[in-house]
Protein backbone atom coordinates (compact mmCIF):
# COMPACT_ATOMS: atom_id res chain seq x y z
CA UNK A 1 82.87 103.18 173.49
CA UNK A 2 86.16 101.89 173.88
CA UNK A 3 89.13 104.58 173.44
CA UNK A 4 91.62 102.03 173.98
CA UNK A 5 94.37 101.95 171.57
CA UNK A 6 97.10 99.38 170.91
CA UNK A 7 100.34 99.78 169.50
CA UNK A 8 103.66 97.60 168.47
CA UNK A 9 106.77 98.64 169.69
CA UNK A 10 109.69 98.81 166.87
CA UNK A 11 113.31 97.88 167.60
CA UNK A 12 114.85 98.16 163.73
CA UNK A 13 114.47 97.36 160.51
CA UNK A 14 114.87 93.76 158.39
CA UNK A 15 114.96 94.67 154.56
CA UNK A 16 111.93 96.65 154.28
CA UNK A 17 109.67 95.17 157.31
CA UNK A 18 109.68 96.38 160.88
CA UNK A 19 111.19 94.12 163.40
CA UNK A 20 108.60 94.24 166.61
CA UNK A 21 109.27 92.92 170.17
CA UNK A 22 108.10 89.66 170.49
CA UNK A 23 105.37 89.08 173.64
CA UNK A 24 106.72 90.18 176.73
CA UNK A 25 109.69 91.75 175.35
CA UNK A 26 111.27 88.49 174.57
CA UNK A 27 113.10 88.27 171.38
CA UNK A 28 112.60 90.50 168.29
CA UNK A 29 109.88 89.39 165.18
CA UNK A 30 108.69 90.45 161.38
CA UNK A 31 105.75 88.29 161.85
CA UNK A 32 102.77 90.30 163.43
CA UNK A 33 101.20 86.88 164.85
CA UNK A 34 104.11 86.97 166.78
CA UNK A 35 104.24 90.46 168.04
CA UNK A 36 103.65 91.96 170.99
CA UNK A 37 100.50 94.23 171.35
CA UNK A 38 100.20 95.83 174.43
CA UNK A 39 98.18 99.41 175.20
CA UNK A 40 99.35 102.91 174.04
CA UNK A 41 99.55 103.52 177.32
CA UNK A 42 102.26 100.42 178.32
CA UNK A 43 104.17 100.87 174.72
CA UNK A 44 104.66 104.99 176.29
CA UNK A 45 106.17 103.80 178.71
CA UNK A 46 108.91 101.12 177.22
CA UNK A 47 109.50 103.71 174.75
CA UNK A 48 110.31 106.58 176.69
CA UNK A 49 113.29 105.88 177.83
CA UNK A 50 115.66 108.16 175.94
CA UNK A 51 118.82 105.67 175.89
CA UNK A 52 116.64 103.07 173.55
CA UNK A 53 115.72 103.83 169.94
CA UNK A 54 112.56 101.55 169.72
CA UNK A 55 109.63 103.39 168.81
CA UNK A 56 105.32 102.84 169.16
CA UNK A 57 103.27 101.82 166.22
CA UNK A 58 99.12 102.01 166.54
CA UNK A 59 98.59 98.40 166.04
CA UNK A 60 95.27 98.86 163.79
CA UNK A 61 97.55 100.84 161.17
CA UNK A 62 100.08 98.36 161.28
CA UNK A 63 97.81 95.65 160.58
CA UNK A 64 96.10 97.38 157.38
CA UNK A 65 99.74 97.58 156.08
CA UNK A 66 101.07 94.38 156.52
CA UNK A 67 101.20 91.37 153.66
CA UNK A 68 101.58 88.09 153.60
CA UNK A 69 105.18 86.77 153.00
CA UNK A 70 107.03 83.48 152.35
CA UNK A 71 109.81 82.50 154.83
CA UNK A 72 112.80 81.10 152.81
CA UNK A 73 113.87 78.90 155.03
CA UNK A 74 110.36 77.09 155.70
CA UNK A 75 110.24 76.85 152.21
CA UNK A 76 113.55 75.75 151.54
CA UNK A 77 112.56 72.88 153.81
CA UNK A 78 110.08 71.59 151.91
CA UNK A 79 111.69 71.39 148.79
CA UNK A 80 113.76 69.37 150.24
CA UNK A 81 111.55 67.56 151.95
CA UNK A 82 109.28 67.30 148.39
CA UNK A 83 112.70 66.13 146.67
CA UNK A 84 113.82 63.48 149.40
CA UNK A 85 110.78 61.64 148.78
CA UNK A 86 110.06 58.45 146.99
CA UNK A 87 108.75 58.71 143.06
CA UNK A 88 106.16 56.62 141.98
């Protein structure tokens, strides 16, 4: 049996959604697909360090509570992209 668990690490906040280090700490992300999940083990270790205020979130938990969203700007896009383009 694997014991293994896998967490998130948090850096703040955007609106209501937790903004996660991107894969190998580079860059900050709302979008899970994007997040990086490393071992409880690893995430114990980044967080520890008192001087930082990012936290550990078990990665199985995190998933059951996220939803799907619409980006804005993507979708701002393709309005304009649906308006720029010829009518037949």
């Amino acid at each position: 049996m694997n014991d293994i668990k896998y967490c998130y690490i948090v850096n703040g906040y955007c609106g209501d959604c937790f903004r996660f280090w991107k894969i190998d700490g580079h860059g900050y992300t709302t979008d899970l697909n994007e997040a990086w999940k490393l071992t409880e083990k690893n995430a114990a270790k980044i967080c520890s360090d008192p001087d930082r205020k990012d936290f550990a979130i078990y990665s199985d938990i995190a998933e059951k509570a996220s939803r799907l969203h619409v980006n804005s700007e993507i979708y701002r896009e393709l309005i304009r992209t649906l308006e720029d383009e010829p009518k037949s």
